[in-house]
N, C-alpha and C. Protein backbone atom coordinates (compact mmCIF):
# COMPACT_ATOMS: atom_id res chain seq x y z
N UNK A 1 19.98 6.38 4.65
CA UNK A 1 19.00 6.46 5.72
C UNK A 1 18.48 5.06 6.04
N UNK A 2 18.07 5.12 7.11
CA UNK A 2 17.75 3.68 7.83
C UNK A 2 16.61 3.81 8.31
N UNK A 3 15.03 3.04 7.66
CA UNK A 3 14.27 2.84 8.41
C UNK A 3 13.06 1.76 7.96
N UNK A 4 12.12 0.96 8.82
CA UNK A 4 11.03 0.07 8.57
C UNK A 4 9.93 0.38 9.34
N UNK A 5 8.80 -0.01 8.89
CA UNK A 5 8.23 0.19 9.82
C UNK A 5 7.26 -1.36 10.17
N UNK A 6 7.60 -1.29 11.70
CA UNK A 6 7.39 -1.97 12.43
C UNK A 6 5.65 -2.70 12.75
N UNK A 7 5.83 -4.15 12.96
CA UNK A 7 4.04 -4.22 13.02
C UNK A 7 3.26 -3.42 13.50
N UNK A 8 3.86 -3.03 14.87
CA UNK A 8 3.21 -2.17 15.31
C UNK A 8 2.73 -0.39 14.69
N UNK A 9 3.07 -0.17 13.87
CA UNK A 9 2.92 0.86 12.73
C UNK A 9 4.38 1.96 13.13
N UNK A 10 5.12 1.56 14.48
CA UNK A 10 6.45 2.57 14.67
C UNK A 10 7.15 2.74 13.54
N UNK A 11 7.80 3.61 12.88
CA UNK A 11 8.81 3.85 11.97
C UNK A 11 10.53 3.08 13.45
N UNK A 12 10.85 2.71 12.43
CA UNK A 12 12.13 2.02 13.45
C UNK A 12 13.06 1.98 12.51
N UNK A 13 14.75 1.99 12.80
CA UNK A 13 15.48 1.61 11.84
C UNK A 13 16.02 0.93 10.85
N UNK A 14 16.47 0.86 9.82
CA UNK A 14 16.62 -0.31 9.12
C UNK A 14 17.27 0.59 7.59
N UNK A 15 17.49 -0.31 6.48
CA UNK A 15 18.39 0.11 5.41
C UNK A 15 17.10 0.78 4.68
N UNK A 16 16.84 2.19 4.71
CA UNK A 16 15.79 2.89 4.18
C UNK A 16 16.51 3.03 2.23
N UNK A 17 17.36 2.86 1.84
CA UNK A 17 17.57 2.89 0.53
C UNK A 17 17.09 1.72 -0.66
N UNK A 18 16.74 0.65 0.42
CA UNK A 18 15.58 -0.41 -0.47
C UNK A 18 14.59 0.13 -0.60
N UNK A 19 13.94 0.90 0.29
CA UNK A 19 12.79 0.68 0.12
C UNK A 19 12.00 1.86 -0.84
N UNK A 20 12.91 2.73 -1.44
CA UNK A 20 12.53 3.15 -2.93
C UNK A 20 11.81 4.83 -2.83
N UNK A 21 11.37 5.17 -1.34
CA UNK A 21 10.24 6.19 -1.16
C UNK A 21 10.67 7.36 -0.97
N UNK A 22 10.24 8.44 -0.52
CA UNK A 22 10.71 9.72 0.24
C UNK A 22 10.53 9.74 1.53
N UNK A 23 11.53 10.66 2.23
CA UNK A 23 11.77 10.87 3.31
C UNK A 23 11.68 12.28 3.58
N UNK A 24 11.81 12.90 4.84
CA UNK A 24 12.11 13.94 4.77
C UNK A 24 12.36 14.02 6.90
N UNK A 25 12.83 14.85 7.52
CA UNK A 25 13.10 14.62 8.69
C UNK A 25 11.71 15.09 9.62
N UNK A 26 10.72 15.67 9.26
CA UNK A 26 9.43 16.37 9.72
C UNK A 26 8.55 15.37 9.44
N UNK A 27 8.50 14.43 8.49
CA UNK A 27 7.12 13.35 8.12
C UNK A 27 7.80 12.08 7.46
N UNK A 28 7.19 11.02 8.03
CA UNK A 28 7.40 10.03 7.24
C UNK A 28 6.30 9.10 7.42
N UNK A 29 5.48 8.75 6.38
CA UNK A 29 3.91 7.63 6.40
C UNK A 29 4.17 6.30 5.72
N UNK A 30 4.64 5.46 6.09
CA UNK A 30 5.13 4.26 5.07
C UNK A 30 3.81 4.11 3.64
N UNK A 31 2.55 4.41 4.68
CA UNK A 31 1.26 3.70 3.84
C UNK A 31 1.11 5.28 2.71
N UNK A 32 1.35 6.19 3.57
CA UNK A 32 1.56 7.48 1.93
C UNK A 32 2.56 7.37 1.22
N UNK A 33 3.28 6.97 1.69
CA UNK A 33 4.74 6.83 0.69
C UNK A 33 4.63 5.52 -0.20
N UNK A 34 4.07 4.43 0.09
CA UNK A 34 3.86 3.18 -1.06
C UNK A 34 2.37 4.29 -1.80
N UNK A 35 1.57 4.43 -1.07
CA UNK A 35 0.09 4.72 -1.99
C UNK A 35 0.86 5.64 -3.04
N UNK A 36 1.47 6.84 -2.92
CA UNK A 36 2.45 7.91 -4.18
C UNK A 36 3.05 7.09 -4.49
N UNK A 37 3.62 5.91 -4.21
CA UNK A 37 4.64 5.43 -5.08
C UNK A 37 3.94 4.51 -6.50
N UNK A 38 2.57 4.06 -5.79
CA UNK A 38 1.77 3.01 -7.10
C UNK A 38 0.87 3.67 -7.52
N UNK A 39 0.72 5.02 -7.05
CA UNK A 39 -0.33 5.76 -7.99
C UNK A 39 0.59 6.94 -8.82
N UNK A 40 0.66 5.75 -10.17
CA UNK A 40 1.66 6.22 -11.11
C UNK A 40 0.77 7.25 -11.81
N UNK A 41 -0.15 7.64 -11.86
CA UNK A 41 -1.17 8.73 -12.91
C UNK A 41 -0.94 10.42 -11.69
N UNK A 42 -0.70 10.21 -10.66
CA UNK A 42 -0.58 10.87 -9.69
C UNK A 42 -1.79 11.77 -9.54
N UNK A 43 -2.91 10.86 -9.40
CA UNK A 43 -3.84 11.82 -9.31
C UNK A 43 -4.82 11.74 -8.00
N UNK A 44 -3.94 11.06 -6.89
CA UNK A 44 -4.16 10.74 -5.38
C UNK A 44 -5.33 9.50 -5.23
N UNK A 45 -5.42 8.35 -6.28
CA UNK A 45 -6.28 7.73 -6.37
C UNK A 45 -5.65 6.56 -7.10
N UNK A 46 -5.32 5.48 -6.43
CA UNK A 46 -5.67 4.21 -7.00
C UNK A 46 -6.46 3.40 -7.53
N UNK A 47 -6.56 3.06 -8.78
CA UNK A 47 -6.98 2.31 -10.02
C UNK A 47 -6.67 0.59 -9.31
N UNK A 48 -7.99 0.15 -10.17
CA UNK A 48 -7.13 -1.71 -9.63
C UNK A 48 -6.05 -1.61 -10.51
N UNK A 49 -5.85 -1.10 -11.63
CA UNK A 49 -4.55 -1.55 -12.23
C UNK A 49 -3.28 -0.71 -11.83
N UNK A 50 -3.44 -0.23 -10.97
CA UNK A 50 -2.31 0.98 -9.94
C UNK A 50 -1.94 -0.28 -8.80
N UNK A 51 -2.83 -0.52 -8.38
CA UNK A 51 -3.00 -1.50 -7.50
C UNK A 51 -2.76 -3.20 -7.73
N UNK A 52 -2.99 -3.49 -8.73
CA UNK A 52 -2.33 -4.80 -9.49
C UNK A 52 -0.89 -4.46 -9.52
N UNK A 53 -0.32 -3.55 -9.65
CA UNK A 53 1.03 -3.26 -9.68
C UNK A 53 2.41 -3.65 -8.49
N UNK A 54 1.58 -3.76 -7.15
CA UNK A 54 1.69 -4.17 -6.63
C UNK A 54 2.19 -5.53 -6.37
N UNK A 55 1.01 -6.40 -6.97
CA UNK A 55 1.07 -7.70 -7.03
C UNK A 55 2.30 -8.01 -8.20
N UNK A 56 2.97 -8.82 -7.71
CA UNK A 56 4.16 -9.65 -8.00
C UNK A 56 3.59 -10.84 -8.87
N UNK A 57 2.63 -10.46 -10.14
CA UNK A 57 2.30 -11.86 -10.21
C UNK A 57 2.12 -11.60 -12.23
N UNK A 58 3.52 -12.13 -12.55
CA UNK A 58 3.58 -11.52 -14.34
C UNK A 58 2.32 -12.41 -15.03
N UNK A 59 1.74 -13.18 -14.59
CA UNK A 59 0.91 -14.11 -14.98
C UNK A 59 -0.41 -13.39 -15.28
N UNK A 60 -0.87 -12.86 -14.14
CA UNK A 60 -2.27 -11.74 -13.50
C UNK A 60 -3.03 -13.13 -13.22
N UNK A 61 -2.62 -14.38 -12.54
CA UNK A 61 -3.54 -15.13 -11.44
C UNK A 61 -3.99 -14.53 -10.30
N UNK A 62 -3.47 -13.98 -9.77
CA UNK A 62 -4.09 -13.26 -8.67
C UNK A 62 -4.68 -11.80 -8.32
N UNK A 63 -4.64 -11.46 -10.09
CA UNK A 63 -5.45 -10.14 -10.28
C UNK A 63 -7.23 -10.01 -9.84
N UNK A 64 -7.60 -11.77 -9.48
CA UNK A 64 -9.20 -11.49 -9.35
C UNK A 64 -9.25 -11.32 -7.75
N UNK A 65 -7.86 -11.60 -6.99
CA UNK A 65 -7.35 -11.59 -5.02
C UNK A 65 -7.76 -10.43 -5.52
N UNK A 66 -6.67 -9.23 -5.95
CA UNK A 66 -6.78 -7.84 -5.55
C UNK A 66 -7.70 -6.60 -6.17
N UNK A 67 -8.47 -6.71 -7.23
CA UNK A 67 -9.95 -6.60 -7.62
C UNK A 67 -10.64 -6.93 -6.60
N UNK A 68 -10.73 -7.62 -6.11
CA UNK A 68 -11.67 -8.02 -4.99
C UNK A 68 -11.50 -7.24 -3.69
N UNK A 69 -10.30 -7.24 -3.06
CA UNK A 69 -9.78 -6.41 -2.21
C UNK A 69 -10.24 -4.98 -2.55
N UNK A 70 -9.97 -4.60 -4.14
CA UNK A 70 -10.10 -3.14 -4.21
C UNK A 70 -11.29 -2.83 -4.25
N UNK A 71 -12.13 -3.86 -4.61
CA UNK A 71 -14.00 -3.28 -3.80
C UNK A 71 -14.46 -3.24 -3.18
N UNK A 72 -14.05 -4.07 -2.40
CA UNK A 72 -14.34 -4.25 -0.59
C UNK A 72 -13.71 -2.90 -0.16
N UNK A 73 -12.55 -2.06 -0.62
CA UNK A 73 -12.17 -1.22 0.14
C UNK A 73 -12.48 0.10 -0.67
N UNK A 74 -13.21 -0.28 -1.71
CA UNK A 74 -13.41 1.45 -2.39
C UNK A 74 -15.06 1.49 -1.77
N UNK A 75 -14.98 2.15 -0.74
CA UNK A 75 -16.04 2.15 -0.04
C UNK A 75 -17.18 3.60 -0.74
N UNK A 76 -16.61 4.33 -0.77
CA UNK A 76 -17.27 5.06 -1.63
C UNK A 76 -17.70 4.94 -3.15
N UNK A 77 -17.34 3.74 -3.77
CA UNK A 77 -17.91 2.96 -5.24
C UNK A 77 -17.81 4.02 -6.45
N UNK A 78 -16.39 4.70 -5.70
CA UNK A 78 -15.86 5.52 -7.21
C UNK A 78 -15.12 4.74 -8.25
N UNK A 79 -14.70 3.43 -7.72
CA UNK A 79 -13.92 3.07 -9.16
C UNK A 79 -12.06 3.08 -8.56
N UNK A 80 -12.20 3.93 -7.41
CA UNK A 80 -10.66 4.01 -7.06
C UNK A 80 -10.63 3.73 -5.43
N UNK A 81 -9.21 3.92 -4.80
CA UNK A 81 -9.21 3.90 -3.34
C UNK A 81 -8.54 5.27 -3.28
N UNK A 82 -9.10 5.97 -1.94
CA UNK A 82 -8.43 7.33 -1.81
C UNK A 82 -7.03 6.70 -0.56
N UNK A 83 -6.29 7.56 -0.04
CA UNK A 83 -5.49 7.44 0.74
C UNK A 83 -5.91 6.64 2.11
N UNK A 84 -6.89 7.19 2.56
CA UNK A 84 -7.72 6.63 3.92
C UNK A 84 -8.30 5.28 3.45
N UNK A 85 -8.99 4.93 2.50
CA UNK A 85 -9.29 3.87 1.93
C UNK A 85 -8.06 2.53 1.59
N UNK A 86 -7.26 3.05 1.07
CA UNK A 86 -6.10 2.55 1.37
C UNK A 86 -5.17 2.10 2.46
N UNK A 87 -5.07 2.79 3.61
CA UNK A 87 -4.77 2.35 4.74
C UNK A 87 -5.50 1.62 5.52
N UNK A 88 -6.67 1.39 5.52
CA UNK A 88 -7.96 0.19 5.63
C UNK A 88 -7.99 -1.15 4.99
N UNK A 89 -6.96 -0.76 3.72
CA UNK A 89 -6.37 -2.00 2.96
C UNK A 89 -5.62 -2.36 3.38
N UNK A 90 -4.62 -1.96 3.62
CA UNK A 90 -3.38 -2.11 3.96
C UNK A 90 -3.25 -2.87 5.58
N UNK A 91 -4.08 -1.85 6.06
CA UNK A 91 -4.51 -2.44 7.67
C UNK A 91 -4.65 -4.13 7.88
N UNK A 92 -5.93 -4.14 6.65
CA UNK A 92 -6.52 -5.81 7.07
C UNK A 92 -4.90 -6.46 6.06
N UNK A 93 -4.41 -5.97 4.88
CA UNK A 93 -3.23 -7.31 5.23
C UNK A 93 -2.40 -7.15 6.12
N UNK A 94 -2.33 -6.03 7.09
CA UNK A 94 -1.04 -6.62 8.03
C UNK A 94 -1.90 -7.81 8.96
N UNK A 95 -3.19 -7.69 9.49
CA UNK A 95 -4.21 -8.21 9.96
C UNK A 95 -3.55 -9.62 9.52
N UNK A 96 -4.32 -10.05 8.41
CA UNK A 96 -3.96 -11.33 7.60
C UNK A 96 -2.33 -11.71 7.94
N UNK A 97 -1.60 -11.04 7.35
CA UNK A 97 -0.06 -11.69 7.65
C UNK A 97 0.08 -12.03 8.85
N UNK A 98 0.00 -11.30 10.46
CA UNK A 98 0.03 -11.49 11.61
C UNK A 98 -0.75 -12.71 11.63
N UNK A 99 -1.82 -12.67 11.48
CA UNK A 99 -2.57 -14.21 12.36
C UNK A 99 -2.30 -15.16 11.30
N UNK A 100 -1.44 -15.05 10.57
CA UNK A 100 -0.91 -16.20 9.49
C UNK A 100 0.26 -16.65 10.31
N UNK A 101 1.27 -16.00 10.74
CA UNK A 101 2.13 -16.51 11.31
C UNK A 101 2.60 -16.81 12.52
């Protein structure tokens, strides 16, 4: 299967077997399909350390970037991000990447 999704949030084509998630022909959410994919406890809630997981960084230098991120966006001050909370994350880095380049 072939697909990316596009800045603009379109699902569009592309080599969908990198990118690790589920599919199905009725739904596809890139931002639900990464959030199930790093919320390894599966309990619909990201942890900063669900969320450090993310980060590419074996060191954890940039574990105090995404801690930070994850409080700014756990808006409800449970300790986790829900799905909607998450796509608010996700939102401001496409935000950031775009006016970066």
């Amino acid at each position: 299967n072939l697909f990316v999704t596009s800045i603009s949030g379109e699902v569009e084509i592309q080599e969908y077997g990198n990118y690790g998630g589920e599919y199905d022909d009725k739904h596809f959410d890139p931002d639900e399909d990464w959030f199930k994919r790093y919320d390894t406890d599966g309990d619909g809630f990201l942890s900063k350390n669900e969320l450090r997981a993310m980060e590419n960084d074996p060191e954890g230098d940039g574990y105090a970037e995404i801690d930070a991120y994850h409080d700014n966006y756990d808006f409800d001050k449970n300790g986790y991000l829900d799905i909607e909370e998450y796509r608010k994350f996700n939102s401001y880095l496409w935000e950031v990447f775009l006016n970066s380049s």
